[in-house]
N, C-alpha and C. Protein backbone atom coordinates (compact mmCIF):
# COMPACT_ATOMS: atom_id res chain seq x y z
N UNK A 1 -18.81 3.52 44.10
CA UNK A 1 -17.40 3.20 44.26
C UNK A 1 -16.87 2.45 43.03
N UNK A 2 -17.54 1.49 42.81
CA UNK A 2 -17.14 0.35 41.16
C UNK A 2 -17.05 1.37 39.99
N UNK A 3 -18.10 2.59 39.81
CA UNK A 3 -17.53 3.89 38.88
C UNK A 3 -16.12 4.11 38.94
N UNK A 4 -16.32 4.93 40.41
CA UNK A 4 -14.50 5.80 40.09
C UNK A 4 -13.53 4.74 40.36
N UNK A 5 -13.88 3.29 39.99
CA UNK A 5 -12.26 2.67 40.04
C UNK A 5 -12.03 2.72 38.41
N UNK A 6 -13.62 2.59 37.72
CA UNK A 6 -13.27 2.43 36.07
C UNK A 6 -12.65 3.73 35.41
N UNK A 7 -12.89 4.92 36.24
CA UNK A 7 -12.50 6.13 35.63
C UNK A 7 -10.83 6.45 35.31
N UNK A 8 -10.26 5.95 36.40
CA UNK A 8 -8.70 5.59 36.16
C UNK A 8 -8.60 4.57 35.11
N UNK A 9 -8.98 3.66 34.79
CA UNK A 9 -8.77 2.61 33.80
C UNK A 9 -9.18 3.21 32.30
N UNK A 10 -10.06 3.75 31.92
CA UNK A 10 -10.36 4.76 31.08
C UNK A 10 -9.11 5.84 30.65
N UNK A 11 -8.99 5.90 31.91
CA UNK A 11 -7.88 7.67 31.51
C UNK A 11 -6.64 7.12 30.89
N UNK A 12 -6.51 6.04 31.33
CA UNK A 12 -5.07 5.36 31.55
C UNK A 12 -5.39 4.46 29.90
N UNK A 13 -6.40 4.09 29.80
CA UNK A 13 -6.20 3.55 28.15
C UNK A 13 -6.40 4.31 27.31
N UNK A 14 -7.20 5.57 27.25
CA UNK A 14 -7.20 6.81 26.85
C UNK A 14 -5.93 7.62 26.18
N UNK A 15 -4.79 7.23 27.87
CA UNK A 15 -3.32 8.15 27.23
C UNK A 15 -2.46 7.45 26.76
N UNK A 16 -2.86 5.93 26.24
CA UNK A 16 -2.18 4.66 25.89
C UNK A 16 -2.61 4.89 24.49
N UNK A 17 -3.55 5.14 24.24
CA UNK A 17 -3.79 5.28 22.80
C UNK A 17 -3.50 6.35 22.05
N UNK A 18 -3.66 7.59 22.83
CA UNK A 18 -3.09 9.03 21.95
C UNK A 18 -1.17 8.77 22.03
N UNK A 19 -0.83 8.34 22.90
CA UNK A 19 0.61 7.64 22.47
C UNK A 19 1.08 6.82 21.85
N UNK A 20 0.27 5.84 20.94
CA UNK A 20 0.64 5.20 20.15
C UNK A 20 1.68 5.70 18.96
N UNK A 21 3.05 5.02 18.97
CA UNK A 21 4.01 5.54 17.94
C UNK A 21 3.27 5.91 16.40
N UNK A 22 2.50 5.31 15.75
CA UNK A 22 2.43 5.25 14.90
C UNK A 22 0.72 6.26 14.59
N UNK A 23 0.18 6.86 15.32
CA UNK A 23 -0.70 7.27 15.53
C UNK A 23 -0.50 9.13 14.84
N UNK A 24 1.32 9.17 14.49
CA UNK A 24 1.23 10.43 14.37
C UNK A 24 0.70 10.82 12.79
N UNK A 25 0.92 11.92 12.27
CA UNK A 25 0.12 12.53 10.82
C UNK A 25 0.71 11.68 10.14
N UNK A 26 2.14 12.09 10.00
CA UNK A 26 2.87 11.31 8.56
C UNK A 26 2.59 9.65 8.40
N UNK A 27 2.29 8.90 9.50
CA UNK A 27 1.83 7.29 9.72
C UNK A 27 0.40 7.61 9.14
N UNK A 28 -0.36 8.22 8.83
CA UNK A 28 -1.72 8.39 8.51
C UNK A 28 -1.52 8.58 7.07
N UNK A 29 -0.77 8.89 6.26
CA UNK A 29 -1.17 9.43 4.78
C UNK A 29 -1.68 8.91 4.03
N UNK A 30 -1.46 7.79 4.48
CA UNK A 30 -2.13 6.53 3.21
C UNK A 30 -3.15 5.61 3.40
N UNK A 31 -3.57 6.59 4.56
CA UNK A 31 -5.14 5.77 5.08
C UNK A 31 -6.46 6.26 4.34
N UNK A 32 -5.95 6.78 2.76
CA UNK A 32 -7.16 6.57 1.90
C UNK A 32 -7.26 5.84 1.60
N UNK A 33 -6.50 4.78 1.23
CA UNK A 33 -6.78 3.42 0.71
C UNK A 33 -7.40 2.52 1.69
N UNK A 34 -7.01 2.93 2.97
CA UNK A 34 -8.00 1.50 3.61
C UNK A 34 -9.32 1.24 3.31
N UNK A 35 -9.94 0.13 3.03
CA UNK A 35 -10.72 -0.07 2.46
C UNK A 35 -10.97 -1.61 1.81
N UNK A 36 -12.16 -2.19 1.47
CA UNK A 36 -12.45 -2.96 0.01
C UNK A 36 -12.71 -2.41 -1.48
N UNK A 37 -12.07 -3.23 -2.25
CA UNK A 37 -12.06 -2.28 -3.58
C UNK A 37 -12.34 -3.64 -4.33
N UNK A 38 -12.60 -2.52 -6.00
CA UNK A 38 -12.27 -3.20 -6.90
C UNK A 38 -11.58 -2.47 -7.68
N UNK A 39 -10.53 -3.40 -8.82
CA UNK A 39 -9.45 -2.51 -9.51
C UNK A 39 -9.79 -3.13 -10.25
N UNK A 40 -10.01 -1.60 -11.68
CA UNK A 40 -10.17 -1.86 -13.42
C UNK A 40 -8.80 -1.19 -14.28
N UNK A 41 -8.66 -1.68 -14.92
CA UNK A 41 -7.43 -1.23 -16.03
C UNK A 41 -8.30 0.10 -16.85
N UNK A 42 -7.60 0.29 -17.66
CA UNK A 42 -7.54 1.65 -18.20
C UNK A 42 -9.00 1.31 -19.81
N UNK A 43 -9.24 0.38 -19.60
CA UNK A 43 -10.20 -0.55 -20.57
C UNK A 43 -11.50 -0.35 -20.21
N UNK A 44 -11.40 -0.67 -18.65
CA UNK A 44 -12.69 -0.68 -17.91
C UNK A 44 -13.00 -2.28 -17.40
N UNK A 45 -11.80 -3.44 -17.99
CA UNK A 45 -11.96 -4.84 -17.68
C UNK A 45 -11.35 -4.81 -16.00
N UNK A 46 -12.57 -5.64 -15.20
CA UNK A 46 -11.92 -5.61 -14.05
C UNK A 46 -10.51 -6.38 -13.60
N UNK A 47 -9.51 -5.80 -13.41
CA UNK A 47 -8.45 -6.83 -12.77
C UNK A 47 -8.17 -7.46 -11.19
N UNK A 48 -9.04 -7.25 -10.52
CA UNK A 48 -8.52 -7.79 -9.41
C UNK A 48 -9.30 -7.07 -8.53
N UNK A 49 -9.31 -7.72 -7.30
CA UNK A 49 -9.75 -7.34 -5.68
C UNK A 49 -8.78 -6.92 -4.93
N UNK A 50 -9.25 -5.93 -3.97
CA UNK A 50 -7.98 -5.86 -2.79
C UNK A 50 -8.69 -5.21 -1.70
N UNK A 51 -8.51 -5.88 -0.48
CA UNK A 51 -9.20 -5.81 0.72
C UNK A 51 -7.34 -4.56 1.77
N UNK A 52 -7.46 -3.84 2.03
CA UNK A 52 -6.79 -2.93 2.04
C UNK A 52 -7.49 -2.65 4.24
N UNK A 53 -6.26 -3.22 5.14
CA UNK A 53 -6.59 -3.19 5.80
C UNK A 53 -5.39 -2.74 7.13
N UNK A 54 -5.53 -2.02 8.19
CA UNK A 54 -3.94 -1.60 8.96
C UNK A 54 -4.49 -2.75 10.08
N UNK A 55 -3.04 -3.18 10.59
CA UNK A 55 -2.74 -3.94 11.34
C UNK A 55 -1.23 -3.52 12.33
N UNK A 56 -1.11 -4.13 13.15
CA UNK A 56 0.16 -3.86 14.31
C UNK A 56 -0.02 -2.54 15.19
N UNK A 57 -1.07 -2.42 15.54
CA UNK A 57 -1.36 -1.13 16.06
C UNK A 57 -1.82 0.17 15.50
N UNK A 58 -1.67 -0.12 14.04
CA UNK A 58 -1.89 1.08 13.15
C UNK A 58 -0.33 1.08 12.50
N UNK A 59 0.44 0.69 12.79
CA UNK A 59 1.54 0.86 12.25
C UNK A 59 2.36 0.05 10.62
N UNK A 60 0.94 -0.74 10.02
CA UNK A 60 1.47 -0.89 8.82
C UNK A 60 -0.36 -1.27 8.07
N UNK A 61 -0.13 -0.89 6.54
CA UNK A 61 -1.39 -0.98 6.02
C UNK A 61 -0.88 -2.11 5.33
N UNK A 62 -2.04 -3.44 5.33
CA UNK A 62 -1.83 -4.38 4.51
C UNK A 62 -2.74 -4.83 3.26
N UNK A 63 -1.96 -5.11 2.35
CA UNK A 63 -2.91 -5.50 1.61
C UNK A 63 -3.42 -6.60 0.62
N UNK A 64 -4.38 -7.04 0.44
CA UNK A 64 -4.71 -8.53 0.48
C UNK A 64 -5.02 -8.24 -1.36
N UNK A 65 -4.68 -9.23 -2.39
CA UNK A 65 -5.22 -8.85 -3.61
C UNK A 65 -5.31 -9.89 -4.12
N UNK A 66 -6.45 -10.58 -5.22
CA UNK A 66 -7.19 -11.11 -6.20
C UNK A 66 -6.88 -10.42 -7.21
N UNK A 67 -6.69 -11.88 -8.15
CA UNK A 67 -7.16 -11.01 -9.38
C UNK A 67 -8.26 -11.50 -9.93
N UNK A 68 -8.78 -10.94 -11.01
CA UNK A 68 -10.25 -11.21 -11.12
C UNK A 68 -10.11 -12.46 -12.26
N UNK A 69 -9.35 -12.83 -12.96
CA UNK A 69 -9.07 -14.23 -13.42
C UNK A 69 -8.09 -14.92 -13.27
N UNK A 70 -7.89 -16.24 -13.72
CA UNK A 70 -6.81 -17.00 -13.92
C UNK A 70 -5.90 -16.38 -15.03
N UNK A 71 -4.60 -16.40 -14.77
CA UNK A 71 -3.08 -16.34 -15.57
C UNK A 71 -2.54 -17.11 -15.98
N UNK A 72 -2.05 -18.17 -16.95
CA UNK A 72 -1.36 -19.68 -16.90
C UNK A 72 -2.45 -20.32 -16.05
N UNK A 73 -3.52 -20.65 -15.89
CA UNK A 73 -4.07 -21.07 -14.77
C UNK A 73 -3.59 -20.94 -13.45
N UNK A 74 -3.30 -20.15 -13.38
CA UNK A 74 -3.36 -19.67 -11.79
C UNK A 74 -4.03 -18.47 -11.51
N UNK A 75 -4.72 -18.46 -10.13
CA UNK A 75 -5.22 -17.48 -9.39
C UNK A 75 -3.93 -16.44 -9.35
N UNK A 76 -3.81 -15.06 -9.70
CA UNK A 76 -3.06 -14.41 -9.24
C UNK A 76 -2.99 -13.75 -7.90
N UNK A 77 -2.61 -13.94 -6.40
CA UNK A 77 -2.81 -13.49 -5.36
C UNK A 77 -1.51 -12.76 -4.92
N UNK A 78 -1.66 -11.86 -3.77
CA UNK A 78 -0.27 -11.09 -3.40
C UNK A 78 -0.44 -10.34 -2.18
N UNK A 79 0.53 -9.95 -1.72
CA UNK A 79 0.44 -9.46 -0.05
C UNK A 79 1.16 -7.74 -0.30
N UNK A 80 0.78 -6.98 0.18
CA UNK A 80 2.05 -5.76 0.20
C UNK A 80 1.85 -5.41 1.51
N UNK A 81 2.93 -5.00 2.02
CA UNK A 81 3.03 -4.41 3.36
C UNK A 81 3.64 -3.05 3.68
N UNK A 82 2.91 -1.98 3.83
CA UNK A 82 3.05 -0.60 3.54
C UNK A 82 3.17 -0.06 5.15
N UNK A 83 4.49 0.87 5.16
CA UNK A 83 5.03 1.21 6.55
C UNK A 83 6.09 2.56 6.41
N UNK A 84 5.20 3.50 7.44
CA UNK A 84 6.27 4.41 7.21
C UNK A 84 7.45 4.20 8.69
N UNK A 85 8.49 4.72 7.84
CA UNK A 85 9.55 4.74 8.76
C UNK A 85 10.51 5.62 9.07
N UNK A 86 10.11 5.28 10.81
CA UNK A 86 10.26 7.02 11.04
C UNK A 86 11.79 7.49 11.16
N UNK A 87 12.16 6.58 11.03
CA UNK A 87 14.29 6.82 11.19
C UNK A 87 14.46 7.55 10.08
N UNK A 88 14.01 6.72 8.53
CA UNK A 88 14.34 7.76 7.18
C UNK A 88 13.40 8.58 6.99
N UNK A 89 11.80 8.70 7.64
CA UNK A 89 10.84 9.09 6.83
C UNK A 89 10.33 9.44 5.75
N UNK A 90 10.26 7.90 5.00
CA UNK A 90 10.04 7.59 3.77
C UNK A 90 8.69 6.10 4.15
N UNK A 91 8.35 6.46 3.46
CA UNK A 91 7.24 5.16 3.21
C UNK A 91 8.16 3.77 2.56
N UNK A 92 7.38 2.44 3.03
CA UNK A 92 8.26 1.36 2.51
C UNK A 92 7.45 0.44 2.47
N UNK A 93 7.71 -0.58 0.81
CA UNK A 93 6.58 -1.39 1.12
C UNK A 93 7.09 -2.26 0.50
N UNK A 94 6.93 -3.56 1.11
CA UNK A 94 7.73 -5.08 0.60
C UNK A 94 6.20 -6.06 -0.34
N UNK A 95 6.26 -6.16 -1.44
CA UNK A 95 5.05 -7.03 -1.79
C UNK A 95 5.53 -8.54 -2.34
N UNK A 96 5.14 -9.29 -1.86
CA UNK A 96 4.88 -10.71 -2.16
C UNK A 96 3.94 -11.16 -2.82
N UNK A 97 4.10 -12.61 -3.83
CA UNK A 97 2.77 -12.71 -4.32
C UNK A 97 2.92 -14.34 -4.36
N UNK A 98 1.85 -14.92 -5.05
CA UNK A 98 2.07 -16.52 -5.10
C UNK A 98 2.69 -17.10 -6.21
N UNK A 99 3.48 -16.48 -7.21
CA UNK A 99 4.18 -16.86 -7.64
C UNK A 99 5.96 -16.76 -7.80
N UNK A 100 6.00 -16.44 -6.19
CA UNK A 100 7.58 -16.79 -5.38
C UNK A 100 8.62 -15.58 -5.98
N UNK A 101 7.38 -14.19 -6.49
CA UNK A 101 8.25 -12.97 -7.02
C UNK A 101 8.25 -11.70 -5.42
N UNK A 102 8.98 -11.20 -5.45
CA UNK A 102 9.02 -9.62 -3.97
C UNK A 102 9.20 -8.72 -4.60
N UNK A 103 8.95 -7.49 -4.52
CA UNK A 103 9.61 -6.51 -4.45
C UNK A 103 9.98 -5.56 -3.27
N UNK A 104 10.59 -4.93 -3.12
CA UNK A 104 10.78 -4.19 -2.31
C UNK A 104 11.27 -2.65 -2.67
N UNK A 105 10.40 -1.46 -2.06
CA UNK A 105 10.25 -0.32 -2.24
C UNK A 105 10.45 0.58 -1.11
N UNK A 106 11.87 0.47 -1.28
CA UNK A 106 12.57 0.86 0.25
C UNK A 106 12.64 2.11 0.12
N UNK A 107 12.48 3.50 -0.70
CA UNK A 107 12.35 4.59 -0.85
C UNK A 107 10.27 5.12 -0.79
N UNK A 108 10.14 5.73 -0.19
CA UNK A 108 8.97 6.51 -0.52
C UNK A 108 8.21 7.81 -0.23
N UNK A 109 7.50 8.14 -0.82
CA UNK A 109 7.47 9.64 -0.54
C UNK A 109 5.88 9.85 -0.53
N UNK A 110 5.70 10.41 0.67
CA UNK A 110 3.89 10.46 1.20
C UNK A 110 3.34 12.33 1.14
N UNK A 111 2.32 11.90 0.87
CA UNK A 111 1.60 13.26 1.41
C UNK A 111 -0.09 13.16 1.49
N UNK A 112 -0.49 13.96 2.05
CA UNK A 112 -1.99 13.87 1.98
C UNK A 112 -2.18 13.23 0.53
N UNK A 113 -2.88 12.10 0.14
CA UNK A 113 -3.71 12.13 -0.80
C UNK A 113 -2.48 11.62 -2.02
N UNK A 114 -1.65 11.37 -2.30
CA UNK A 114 -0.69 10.77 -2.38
C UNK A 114 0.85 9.85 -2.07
N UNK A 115 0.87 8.58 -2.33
CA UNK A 115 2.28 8.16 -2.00
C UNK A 115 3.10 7.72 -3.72
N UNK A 116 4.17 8.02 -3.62
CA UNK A 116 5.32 7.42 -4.76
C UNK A 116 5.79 6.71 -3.82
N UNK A 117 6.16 5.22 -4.20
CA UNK A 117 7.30 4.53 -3.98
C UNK A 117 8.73 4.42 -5.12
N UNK A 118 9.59 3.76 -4.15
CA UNK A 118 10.61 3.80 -5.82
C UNK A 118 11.48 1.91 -5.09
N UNK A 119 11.93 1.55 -6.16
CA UNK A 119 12.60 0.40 -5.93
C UNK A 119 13.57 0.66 -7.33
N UNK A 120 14.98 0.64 -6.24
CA UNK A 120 16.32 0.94 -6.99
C UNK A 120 16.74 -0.33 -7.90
N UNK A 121 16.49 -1.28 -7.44
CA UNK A 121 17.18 -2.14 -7.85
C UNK A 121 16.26 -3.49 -7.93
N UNK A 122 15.92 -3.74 -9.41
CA UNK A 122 14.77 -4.82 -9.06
C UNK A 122 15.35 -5.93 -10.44
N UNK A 123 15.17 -7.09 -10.42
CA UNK A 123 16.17 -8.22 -11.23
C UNK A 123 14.55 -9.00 -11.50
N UNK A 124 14.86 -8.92 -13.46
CA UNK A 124 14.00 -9.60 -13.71
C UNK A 124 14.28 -10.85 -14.11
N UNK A 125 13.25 -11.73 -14.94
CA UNK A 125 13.39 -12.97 -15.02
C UNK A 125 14.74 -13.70 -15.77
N UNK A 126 15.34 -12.34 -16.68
CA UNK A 126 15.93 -12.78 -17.34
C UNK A 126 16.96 -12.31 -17.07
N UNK A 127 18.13 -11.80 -15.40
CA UNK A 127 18.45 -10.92 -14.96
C UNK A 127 18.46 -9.86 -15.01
N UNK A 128 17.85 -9.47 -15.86
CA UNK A 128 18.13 -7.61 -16.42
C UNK A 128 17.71 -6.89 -14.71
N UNK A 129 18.60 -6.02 -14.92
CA UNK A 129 18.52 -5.30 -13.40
C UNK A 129 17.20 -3.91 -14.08
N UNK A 130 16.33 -3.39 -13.39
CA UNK A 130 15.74 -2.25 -13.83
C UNK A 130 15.41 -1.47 -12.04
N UNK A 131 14.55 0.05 -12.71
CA UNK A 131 14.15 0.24 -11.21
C UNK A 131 12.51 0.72 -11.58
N UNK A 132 11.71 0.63 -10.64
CA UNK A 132 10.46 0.32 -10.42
C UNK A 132 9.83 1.76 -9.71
N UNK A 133 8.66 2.58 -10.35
CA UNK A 133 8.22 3.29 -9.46
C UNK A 133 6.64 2.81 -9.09
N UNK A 134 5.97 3.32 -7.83
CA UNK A 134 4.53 3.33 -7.92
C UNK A 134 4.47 3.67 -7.28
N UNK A 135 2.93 4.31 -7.83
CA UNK A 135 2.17 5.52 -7.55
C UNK A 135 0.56 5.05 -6.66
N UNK A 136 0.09 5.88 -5.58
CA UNK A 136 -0.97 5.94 -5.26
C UNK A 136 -1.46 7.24 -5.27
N UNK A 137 -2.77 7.45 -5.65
CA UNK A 137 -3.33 8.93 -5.72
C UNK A 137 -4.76 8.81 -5.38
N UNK A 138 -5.27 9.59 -4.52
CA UNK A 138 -6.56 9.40 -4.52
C UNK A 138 -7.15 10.56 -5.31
N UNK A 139 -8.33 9.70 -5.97
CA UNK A 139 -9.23 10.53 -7.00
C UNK A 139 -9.84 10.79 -6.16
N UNK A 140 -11.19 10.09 -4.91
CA UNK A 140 -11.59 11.09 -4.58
C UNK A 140 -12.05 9.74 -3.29
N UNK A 141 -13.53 9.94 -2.57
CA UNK A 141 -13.38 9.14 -1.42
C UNK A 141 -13.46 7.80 -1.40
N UNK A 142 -13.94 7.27 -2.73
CA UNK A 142 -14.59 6.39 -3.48
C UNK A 142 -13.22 6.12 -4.46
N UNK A 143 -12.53 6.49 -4.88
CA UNK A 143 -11.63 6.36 -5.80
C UNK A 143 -10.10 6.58 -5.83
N UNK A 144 -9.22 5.62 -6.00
CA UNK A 144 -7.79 5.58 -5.95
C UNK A 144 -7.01 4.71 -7.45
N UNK A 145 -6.18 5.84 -7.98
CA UNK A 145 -5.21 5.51 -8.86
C UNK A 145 -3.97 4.50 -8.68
N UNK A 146 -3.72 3.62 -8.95
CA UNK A 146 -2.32 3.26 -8.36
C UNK A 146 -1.95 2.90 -9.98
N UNK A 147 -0.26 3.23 -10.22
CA UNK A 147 0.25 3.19 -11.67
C UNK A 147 1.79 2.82 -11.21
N UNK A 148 1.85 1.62 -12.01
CA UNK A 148 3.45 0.85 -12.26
C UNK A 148 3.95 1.09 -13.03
N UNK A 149 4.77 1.46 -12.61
CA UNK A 149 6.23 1.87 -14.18
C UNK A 149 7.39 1.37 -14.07
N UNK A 150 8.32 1.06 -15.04
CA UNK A 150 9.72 0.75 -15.23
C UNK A 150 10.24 1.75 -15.49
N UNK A 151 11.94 1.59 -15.49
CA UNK A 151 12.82 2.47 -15.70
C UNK A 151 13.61 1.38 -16.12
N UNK A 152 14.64 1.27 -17.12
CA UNK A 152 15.40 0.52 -17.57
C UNK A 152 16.88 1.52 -17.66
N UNK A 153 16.55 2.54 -17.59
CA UNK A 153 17.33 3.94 -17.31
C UNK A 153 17.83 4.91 -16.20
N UNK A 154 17.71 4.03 -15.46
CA UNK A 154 18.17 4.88 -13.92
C UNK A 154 17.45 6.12 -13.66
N UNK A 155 15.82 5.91 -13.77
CA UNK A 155 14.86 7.22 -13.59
C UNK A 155 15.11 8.04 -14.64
N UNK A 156 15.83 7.82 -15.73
CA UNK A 156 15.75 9.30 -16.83
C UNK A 156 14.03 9.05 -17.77
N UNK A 157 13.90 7.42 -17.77
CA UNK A 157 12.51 8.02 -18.72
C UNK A 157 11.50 6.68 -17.90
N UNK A 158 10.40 6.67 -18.25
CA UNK A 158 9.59 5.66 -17.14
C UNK A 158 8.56 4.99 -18.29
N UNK A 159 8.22 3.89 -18.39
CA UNK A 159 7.01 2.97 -19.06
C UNK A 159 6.30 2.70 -18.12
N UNK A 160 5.04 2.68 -18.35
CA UNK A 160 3.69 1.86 -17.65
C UNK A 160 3.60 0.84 -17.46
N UNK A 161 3.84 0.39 -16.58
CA UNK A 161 3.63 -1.54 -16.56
C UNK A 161 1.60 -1.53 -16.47
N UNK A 162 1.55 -1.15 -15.26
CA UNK A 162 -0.12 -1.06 -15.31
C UNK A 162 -0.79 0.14 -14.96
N UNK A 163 -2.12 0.21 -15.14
CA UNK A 163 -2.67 1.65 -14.55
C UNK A 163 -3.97 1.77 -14.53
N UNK A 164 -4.11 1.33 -12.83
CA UNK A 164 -5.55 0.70 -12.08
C UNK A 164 -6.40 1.90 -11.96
N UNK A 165 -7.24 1.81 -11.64
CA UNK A 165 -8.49 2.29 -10.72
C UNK A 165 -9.12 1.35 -9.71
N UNK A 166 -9.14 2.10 -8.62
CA UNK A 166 -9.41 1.09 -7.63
C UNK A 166 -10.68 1.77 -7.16
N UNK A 167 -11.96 1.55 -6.75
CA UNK A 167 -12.95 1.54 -6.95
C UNK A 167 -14.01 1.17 -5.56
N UNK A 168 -14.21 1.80 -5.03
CA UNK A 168 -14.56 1.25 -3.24
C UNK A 168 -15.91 0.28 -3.64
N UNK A 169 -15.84 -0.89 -2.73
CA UNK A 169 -17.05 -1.70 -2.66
C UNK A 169 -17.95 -1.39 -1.85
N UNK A 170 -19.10 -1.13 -2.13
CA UNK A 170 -20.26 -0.14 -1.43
C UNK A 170 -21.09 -1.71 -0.61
């Protein structure tokens, strides 16, 4: 009898979970990156850690980052919070860091094995307004590209700010 009362409780968390909002394909694209990594520049010098993890049900990937030295003496640390959304269906990701800078990348565009973000409107230190793209790509199961660029041009031409390899921790 104590069996078939658990068998309803089963079924019933069973159809609680294949209903989860965020459980559908397009909420999945960018679950190559979940993961621990390490990220190297284009040198091969390591820059940083990032522990790459989903939270809220599955409904946003977060991510935790180190860098691998001091800057001005400071630890460089930062948060991004990656979410697709299903009203525009575009990917969106707000990043914070510890030195009281955001961005926000309210445009994005997913697919298997790649995401572009874009940020229209981003104000630097010295006001200059510019716009911001980045890139995730997976190289392979073990390996992910992510590349920052400026636009000082309203998307007609793009510079490299950085251009990682991110590197799974075995």
């Amino acid at each position: 009898m104590r069996k078939l009362c658990l068998i309803p409780i089963f079924l019933f968390s069973f159809a609680l979970q294949a209903q989860l909002p965020c459980s559908k394909p397009a909420f999945r694209q960018f679950d190559f990156w979940i993961g621990e990594w390490e990220a190297f520049g284009l040198k091969g010098a390591k820059a940083g850690d990032s522990k790459i993890s989903v939270i809220l049900d599955s409904c946003v990937i977060l991510e935790e980052w180190t860098s691998a030295g001091a800057q001005q003496g400071l630890i460089y640390t930062g948060k991004s919070f990656n979410s697709y959304n299903a009203a525009t269906r575009q990917w969106q990701q707000t990043w914070t860091d510890n030195t009281g800078n955001t961005t926000e990348f309210l445009r994005g565009e997913g697919s298997d094995g790649k995401i572009i973000y874009y940020a229209d409107k981003v104000t630097g230190p010295k006001g200059e307004v510019f716009m911001r793209r980045l890139s995730f790509t997976k190289l392979s199961a073990d390996k992910v590209r992510q590349l920052g660029e400026r636009s000082d041009d309203a998307g007609k031409t793009w510079v490299v700010e950085y251009d990682l390899e991110y590197r799974r921790k075995k």
